[in-house]
N, C-alpha and C. Protein backbone atom coordinates (compact mmCIF):
# COMPACT_ATOMS: atom_id res chain seq x y z
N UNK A 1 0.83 -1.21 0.00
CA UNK A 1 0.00 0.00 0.00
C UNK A 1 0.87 1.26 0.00
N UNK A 2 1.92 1.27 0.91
CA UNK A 2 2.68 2.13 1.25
C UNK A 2 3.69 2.85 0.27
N UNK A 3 3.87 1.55 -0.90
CA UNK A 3 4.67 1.35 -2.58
C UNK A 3 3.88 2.23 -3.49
N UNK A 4 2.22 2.15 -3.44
CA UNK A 4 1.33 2.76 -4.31
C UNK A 4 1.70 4.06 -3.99
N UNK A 5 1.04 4.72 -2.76
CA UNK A 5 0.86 5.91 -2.01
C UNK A 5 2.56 6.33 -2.64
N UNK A 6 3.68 5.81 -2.40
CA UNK A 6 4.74 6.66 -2.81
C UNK A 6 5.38 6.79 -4.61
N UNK A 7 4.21 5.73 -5.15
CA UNK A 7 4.29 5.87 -6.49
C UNK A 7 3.94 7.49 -6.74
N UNK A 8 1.99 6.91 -6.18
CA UNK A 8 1.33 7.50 -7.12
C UNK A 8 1.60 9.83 -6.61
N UNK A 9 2.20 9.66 -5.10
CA UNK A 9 3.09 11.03 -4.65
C UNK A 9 3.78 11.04 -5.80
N UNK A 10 4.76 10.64 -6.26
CA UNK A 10 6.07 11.08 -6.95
C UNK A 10 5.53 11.13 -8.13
N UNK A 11 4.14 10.67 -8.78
CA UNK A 11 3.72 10.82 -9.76
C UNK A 11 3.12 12.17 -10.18
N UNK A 12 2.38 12.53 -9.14
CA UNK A 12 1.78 13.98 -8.67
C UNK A 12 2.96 14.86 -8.74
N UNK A 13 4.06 14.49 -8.04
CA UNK A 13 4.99 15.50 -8.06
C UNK A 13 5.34 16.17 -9.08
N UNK A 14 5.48 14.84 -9.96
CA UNK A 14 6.40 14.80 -11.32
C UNK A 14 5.23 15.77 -12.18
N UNK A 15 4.13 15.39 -12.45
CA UNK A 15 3.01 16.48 -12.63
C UNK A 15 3.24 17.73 -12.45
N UNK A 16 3.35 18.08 -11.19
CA UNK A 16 3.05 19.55 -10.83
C UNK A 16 4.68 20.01 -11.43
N UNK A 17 5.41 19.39 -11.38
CA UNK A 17 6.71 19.85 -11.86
C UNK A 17 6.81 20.60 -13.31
N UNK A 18 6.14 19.66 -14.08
CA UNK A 18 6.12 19.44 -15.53
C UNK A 18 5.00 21.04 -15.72
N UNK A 19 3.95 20.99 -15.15
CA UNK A 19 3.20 22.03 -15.32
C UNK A 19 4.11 23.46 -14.63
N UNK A 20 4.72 23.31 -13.26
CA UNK A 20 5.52 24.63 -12.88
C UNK A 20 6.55 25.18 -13.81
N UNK A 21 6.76 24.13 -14.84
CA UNK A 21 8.17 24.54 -15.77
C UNK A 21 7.40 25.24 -17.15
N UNK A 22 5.91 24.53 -17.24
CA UNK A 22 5.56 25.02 -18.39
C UNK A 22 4.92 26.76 -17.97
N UNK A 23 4.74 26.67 -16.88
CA UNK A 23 4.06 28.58 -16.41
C UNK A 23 5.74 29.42 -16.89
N UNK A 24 6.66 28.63 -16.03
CA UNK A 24 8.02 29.89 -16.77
C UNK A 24 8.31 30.15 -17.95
N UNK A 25 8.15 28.92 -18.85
CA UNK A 25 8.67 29.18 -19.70
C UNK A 25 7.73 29.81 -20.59
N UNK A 26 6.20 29.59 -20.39
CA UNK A 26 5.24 30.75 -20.99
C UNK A 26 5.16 31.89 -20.85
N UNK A 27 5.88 32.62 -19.48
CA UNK A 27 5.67 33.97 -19.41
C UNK A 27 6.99 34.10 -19.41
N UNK A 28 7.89 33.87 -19.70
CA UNK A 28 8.85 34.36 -20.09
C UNK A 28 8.71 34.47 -22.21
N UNK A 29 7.62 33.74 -22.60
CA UNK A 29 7.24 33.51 -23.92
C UNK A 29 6.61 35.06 -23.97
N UNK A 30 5.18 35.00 -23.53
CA UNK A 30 4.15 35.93 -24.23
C UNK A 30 3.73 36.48 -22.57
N UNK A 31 4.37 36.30 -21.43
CA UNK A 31 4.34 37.16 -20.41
C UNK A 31 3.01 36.50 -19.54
N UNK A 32 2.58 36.51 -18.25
CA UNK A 32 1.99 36.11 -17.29
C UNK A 32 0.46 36.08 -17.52
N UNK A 33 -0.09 37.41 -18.07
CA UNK A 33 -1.40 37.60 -18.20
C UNK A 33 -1.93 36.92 -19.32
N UNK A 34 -0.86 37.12 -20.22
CA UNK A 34 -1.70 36.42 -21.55
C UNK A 34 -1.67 34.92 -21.48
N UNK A 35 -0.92 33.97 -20.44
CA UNK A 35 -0.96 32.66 -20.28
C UNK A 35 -2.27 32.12 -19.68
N UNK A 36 -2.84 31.09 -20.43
CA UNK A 36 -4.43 30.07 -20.14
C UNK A 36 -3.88 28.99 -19.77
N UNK A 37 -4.88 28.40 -18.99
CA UNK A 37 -4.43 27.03 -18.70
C UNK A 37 -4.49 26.09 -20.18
N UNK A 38 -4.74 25.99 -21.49
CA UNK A 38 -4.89 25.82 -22.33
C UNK A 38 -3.22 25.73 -23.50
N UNK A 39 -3.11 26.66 -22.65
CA UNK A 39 -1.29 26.76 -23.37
C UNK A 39 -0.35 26.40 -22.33
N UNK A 40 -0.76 26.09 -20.99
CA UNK A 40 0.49 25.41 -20.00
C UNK A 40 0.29 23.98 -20.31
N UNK A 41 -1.33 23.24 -20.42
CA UNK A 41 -1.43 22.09 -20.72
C UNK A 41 -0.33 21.60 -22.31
N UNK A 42 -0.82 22.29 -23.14
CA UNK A 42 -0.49 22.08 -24.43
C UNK A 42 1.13 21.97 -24.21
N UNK A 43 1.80 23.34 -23.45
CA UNK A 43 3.21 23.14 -23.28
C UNK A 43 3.78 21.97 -22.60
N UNK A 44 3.05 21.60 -21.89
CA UNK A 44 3.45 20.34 -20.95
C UNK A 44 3.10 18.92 -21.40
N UNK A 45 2.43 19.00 -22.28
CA UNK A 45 1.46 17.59 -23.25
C UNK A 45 1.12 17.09 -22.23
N UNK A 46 -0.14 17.56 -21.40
CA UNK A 46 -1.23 16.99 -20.24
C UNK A 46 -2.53 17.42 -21.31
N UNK A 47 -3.35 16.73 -20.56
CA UNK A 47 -4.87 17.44 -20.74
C UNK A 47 -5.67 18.33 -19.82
N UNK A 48 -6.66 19.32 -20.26
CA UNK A 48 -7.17 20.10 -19.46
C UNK A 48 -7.66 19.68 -17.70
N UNK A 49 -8.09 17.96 -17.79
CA UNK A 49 -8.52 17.45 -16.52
C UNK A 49 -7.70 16.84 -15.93
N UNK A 50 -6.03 16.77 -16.13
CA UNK A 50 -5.33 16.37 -15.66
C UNK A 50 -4.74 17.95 -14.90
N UNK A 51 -4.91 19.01 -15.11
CA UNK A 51 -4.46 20.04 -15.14
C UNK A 51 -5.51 20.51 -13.72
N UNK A 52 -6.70 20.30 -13.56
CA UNK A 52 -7.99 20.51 -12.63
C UNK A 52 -7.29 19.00 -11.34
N UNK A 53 -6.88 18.15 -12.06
CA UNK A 53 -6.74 17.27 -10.67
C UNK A 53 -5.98 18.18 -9.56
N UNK A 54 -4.97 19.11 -10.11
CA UNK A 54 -4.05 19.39 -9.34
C UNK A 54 -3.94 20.94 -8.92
N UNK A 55 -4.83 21.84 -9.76
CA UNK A 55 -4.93 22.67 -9.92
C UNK A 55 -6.36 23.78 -9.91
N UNK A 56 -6.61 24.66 -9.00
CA UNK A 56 -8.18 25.22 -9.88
C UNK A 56 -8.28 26.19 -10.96
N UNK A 57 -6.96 26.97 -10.72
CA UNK A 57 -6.69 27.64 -12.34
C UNK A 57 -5.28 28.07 -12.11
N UNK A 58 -4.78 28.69 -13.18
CA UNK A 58 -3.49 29.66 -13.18
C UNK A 58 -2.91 29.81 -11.75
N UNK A 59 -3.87 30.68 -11.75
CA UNK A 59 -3.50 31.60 -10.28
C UNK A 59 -3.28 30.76 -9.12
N UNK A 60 -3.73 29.42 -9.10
CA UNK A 60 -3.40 28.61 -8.08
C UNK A 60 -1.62 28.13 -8.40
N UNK A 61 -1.49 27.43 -9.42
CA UNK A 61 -0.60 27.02 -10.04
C UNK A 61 0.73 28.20 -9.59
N UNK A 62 0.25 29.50 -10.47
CA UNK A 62 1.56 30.17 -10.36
C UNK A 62 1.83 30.46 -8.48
N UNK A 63 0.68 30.58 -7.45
CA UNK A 63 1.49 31.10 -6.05
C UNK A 63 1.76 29.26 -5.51
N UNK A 64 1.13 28.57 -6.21
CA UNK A 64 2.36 27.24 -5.68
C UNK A 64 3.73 27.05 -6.22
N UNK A 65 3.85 27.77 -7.30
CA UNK A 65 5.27 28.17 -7.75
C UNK A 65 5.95 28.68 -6.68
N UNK A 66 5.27 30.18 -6.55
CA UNK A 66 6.21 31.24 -5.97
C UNK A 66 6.53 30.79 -4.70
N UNK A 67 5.82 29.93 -3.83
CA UNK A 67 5.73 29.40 -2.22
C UNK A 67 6.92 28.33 -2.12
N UNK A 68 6.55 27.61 -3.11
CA UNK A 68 7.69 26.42 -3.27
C UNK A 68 9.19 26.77 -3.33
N UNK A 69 9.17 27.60 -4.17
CA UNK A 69 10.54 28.36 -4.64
C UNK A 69 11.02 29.06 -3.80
N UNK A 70 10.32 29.70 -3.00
CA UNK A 70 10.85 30.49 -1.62
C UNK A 70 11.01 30.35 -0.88
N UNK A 71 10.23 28.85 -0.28
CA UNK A 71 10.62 28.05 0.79
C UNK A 71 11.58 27.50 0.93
N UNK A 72 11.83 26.93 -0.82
CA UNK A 72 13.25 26.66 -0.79
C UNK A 72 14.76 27.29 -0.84
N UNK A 73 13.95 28.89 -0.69
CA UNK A 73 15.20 29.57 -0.59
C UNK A 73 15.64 29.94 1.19
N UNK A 74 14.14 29.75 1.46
CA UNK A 74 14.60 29.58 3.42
C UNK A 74 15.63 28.66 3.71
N UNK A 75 15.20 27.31 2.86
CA UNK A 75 15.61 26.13 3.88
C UNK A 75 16.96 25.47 3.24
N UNK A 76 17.38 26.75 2.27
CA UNK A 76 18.80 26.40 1.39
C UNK A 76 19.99 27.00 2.28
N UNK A 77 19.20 28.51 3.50
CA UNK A 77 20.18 28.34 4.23
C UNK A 77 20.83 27.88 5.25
N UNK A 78 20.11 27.19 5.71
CA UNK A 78 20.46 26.54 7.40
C UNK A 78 21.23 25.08 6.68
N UNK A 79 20.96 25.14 5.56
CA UNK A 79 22.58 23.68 5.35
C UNK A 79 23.54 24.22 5.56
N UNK A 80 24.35 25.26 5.35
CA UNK A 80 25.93 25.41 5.59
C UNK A 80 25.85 25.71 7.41
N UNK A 81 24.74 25.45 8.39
CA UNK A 81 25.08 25.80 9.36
C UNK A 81 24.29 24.74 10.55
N UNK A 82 24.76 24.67 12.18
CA UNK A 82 24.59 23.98 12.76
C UNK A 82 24.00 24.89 13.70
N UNK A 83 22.80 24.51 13.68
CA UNK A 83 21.37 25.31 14.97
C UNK A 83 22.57 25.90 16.10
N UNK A 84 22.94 27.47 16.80
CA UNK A 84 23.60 27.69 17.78
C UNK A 84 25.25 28.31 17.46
N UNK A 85 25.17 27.32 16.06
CA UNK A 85 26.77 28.01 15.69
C UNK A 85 26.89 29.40 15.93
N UNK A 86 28.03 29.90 16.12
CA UNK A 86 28.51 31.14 15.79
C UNK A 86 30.01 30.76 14.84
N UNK A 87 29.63 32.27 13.86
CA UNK A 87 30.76 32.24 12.67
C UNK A 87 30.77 33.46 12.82
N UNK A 88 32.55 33.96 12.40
CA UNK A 88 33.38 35.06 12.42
C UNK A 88 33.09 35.27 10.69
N UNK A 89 32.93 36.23 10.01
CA UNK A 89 32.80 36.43 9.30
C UNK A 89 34.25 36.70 8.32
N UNK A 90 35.47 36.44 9.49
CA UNK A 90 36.46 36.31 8.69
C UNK A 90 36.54 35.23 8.02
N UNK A 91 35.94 34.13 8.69
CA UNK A 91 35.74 32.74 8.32
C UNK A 91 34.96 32.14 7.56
N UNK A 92 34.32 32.82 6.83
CA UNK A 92 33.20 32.66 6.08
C UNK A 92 33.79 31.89 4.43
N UNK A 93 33.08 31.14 4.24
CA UNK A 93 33.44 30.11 3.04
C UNK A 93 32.46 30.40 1.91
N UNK A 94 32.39 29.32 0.75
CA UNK A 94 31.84 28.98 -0.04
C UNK A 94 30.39 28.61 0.03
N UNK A 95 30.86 27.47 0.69
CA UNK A 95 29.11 26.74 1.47
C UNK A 95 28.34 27.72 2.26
N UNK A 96 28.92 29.09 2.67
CA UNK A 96 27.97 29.58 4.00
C UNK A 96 27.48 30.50 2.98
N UNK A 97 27.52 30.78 1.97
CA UNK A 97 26.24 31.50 0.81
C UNK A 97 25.47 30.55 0.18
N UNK A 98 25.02 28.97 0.85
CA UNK A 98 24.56 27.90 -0.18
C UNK A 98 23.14 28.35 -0.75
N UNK A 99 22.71 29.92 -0.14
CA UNK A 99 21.56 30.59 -0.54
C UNK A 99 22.00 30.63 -2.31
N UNK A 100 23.23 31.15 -2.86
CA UNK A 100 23.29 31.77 -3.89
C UNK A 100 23.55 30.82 -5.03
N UNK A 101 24.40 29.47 -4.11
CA UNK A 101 23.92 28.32 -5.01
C UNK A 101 22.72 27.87 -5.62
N UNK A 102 21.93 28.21 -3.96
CA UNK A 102 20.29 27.57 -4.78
C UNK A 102 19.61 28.24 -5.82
N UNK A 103 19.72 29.54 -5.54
CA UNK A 103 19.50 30.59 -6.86
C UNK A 103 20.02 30.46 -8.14
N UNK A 104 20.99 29.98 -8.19
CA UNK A 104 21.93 29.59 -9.55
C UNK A 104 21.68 28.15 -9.82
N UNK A 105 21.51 27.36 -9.06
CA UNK A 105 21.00 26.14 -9.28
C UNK A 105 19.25 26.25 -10.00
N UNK A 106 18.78 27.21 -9.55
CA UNK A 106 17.51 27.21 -10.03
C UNK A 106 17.15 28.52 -10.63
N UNK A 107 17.87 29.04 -11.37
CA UNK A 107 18.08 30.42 -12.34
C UNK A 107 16.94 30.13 -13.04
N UNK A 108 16.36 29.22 -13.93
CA UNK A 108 15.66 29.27 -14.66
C UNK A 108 14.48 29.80 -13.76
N UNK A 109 14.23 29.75 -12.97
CA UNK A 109 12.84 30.67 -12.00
C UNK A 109 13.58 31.77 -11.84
N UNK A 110 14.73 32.21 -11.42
CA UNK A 110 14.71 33.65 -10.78
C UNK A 110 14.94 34.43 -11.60
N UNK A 111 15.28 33.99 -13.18
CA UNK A 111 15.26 35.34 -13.91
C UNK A 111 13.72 36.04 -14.43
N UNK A 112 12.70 34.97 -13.88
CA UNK A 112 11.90 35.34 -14.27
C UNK A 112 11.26 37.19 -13.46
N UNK A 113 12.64 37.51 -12.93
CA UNK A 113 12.57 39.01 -12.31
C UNK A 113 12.84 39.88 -13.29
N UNK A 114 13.53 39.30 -14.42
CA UNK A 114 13.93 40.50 -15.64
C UNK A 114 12.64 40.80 -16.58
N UNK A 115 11.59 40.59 -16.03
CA UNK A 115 10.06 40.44 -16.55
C UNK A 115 9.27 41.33 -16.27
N UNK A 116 8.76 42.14 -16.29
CA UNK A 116 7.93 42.88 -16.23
C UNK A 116 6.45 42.39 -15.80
N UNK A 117 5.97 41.49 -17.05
CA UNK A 117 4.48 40.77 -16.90
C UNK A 117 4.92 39.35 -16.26
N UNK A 118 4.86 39.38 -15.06
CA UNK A 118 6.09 37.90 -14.51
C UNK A 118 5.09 37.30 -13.39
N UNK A 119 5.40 36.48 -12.68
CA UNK A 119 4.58 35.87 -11.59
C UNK A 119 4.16 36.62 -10.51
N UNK A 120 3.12 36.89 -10.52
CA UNK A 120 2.36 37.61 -9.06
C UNK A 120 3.11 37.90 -7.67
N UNK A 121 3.57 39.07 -7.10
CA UNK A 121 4.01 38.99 -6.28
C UNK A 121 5.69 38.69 -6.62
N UNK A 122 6.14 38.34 -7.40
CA UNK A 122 7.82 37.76 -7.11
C UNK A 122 8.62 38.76 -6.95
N UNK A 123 8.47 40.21 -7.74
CA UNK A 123 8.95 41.63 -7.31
C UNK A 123 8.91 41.93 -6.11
N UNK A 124 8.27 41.57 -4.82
CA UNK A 124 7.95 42.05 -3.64
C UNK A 124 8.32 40.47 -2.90
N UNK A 125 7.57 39.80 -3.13
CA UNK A 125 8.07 38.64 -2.25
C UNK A 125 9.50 38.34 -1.86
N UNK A 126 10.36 38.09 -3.11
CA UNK A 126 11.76 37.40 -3.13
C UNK A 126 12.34 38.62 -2.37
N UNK A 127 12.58 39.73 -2.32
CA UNK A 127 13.37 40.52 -1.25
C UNK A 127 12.86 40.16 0.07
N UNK A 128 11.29 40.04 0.26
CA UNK A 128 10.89 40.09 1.69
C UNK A 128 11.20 38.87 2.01
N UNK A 129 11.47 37.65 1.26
CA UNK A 129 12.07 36.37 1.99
C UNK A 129 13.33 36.68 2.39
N UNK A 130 14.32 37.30 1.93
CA UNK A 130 15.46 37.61 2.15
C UNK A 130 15.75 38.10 3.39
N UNK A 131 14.71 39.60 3.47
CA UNK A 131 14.60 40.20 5.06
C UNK A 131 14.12 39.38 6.15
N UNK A 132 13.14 38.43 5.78
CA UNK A 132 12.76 37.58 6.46
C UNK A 132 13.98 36.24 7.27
N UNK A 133 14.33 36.26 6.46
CA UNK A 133 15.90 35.29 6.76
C UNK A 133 16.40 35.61 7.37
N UNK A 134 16.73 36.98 7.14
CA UNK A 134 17.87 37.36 8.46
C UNK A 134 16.95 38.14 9.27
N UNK A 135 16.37 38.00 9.52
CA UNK A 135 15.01 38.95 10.44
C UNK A 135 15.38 37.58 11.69
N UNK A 136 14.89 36.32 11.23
CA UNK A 136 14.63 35.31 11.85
C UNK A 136 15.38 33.72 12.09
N UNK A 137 16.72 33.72 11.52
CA UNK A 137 17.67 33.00 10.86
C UNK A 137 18.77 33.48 11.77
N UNK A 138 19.07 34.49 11.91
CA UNK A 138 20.55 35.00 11.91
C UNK A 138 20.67 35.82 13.45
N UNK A 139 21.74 36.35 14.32
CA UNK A 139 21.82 36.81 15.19
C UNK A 139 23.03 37.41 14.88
N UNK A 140 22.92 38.92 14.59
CA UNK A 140 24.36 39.84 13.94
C UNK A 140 25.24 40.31 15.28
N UNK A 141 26.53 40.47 14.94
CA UNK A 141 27.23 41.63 15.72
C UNK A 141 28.10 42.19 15.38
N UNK A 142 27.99 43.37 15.37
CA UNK A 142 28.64 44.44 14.40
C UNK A 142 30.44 44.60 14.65
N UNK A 143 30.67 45.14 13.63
CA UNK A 143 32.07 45.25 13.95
C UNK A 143 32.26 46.11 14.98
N UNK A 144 33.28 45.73 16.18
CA UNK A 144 33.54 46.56 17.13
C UNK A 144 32.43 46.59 18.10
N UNK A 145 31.01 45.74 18.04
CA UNK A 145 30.19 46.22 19.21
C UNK A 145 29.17 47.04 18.80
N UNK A 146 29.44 48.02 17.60
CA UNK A 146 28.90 49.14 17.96
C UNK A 146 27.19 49.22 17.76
N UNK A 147 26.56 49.96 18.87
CA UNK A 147 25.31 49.75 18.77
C UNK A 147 24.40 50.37 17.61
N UNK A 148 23.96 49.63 17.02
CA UNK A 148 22.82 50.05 16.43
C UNK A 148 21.11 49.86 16.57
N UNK A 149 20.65 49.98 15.95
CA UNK A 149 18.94 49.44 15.75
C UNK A 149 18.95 48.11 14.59
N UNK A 150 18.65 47.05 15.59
CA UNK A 150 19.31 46.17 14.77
C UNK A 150 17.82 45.56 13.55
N UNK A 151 16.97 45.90 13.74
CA UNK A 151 15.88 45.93 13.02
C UNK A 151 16.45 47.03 11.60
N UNK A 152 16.60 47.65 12.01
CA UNK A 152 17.14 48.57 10.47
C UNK A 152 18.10 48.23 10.13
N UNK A 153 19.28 47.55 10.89
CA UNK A 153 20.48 46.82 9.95
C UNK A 153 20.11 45.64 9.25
N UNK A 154 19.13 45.09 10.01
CA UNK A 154 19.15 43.87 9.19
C UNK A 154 18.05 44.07 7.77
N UNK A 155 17.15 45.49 7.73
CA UNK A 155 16.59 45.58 6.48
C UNK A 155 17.65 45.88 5.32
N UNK A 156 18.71 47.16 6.09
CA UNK A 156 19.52 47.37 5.27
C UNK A 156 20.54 46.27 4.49
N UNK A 157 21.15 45.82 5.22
CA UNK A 157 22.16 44.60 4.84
C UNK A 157 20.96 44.01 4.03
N UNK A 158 19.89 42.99 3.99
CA UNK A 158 19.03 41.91 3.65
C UNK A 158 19.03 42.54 1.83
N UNK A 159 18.58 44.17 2.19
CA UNK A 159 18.37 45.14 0.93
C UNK A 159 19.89 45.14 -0.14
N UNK A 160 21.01 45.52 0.21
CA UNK A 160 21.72 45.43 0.03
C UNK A 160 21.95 44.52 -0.61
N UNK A 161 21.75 42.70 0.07
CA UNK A 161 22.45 41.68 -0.08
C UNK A 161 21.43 41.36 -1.66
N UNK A 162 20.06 41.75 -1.58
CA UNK A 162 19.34 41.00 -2.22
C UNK A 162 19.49 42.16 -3.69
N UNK A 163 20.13 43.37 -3.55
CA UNK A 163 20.55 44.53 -4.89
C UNK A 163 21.88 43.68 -5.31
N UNK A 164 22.21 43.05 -4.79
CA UNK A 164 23.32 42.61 -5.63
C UNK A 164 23.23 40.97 -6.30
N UNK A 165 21.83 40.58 -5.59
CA UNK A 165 21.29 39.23 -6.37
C UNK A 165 20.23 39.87 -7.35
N UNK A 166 19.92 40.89 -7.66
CA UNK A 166 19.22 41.28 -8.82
C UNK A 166 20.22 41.67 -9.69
N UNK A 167 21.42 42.52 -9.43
CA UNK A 167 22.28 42.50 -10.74
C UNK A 167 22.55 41.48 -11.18
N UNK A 168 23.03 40.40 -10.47
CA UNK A 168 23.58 39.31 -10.96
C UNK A 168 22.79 38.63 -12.02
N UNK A 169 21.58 38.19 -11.54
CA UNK A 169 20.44 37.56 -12.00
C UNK A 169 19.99 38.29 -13.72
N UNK A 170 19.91 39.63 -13.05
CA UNK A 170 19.84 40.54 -14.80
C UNK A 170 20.99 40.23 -15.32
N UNK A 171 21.99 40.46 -15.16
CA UNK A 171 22.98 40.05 -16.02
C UNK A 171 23.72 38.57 -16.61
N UNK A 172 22.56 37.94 -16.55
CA UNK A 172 22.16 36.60 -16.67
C UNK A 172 23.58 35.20 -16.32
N UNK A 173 23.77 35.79 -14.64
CA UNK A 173 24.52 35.20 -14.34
C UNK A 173 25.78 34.81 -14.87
N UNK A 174 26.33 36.02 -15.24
CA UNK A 174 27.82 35.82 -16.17
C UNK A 174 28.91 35.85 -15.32
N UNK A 175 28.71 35.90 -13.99
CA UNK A 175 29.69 36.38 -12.89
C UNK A 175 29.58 34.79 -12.37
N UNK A 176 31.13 33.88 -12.46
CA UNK A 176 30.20 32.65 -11.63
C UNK A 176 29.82 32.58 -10.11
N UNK A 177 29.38 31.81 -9.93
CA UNK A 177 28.99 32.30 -8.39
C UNK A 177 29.89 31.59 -7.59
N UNK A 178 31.09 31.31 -7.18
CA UNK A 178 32.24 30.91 -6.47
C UNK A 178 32.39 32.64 -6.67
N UNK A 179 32.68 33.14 -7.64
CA UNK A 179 33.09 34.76 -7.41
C UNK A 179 32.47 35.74 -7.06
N UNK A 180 30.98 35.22 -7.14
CA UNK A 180 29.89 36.20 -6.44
C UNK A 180 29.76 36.32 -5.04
N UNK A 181 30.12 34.78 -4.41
CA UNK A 181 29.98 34.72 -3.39
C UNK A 181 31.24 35.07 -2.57
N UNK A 182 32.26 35.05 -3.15
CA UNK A 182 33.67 35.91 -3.14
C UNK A 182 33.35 37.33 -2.57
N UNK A 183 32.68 38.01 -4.10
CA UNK A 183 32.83 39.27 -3.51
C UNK A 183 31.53 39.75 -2.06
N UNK A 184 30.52 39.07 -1.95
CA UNK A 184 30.01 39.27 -1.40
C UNK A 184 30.57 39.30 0.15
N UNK A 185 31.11 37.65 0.85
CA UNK A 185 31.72 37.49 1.85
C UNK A 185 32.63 38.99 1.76
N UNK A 186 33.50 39.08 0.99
CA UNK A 186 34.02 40.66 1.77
C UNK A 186 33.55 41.78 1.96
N UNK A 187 32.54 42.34 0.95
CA UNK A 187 31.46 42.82 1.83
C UNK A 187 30.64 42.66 2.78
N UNK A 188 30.51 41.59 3.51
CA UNK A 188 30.13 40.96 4.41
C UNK A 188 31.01 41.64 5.66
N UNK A 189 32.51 41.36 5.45
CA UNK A 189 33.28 41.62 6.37
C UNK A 189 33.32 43.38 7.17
N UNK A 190 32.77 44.15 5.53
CA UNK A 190 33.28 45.43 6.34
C UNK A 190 32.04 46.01 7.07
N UNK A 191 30.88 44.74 7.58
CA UNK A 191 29.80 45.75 8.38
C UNK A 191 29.67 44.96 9.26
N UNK A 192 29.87 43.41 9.45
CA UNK A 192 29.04 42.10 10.50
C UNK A 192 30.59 41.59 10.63
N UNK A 193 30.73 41.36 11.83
CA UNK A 193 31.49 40.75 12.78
C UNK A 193 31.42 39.76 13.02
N UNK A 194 29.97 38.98 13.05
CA UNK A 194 30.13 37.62 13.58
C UNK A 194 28.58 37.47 13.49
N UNK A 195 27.95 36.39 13.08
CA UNK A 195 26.77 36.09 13.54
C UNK A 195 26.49 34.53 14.04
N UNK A 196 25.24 34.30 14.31
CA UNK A 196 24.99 33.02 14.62
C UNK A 196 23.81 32.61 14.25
N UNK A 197 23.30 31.09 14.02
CA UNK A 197 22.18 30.85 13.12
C UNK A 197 21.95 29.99 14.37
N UNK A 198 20.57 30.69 14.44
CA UNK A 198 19.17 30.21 14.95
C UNK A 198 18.67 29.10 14.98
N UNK A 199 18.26 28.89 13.50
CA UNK A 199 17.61 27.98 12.76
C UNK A 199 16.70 28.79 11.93
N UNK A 200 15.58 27.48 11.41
CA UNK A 200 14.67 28.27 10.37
C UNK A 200 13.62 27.00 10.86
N UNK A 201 12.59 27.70 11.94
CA UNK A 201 11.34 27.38 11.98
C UNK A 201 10.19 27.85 11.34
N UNK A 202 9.87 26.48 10.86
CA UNK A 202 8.60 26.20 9.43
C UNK A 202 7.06 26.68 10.46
């Protein structure tokens, strides 16, 4: 029973997959509004009632995109780290941006920011996951101590961090990201001293 149930999951999955790839690559075609469920089916070679098993229209489809994709940009960062750690930011590696991997690993969604007519919400969301991360993820301390309002550092830095994942992204990732995440860590260095990860409660 237990064989079916994990068939017929991974079958569903594989579904909703096939349909989430056909919404990008349509509005990156003829743009968000002008996409029907009629041309994601057709792009995906499903039928219209295979499309209703999983779906009640578009609009469902595209914010299970955007949720999925962002969740997985929460939970891409607590791999380079151990619930309690503290890290010196002199010390900072490769793996401790595995955020910018996942973004580059899954570029084909995030350029869908160089879009204008693009997925609902992704202009506003994808920064506020960002602030959200280190809002709730992270525990800063500044170089030297010095006090601030740490609610406004962490919009600023989050703002910051996430203006330099929109150039990248527009510039269709020509910078590789071993060097993005290069230059970033040293910018890193000349404002945060040290932080420590929380975790990331779902």
């Amino acid at each position: 029973m237990n064989n079916e149930q994990n068939t017929t999951s991974q079958r569903q999955n594989r579904t909703k997959a096939h349909l989430k790839h056909a919404l990008i690559e349509l509005i990156k075609e003829k743009g968000y509004h002008s996409v029907t469920v009629k041309d994601i089916v057709d792009h995906a070679a499903y039928n219209r009632s295979t499309f209703y098993i999983h779906y009640i229209d578009k609009v469902e489809l595209a914010e299970d995109l955007l949720v999925s994709m962002l969740e997985g940009l929460e939970d891409s960062v607590g791999k380079a780290y151990v619930t309690g750690q503290k890290v010196q930011t002199a010390k900072l590696n490769a793996p401790s941006f595995n955020i910018v991997s996942y973004i580059y690993k899954n570029q084909n969604f995030f350029t869908l920011i160089n879009y204008d007519d693009t997925l609902p919400g992704l202009h506003t969301r994808f920064p506020q996951t960002i602030i959200k991360i280190y809002k709730e993820q992270f525990i800063f301390e500044t170089i030297n101590n010095i006090p601030v309002n740490m609610d406004y550092f962490k919009r600023y830095t989050a703002y910051g961090f996430y203006g330099l994942l929109q150039n990248w992204i527009e510039n269709g990732f020509k910078e590789p990201p071993e060097h993005f995440i290069q230059e970033a860590i040293e910018l890193t260095k000349t404002h945060i001293y040290s932080f420590q990860y929380i975790g990331h409660n779902k």
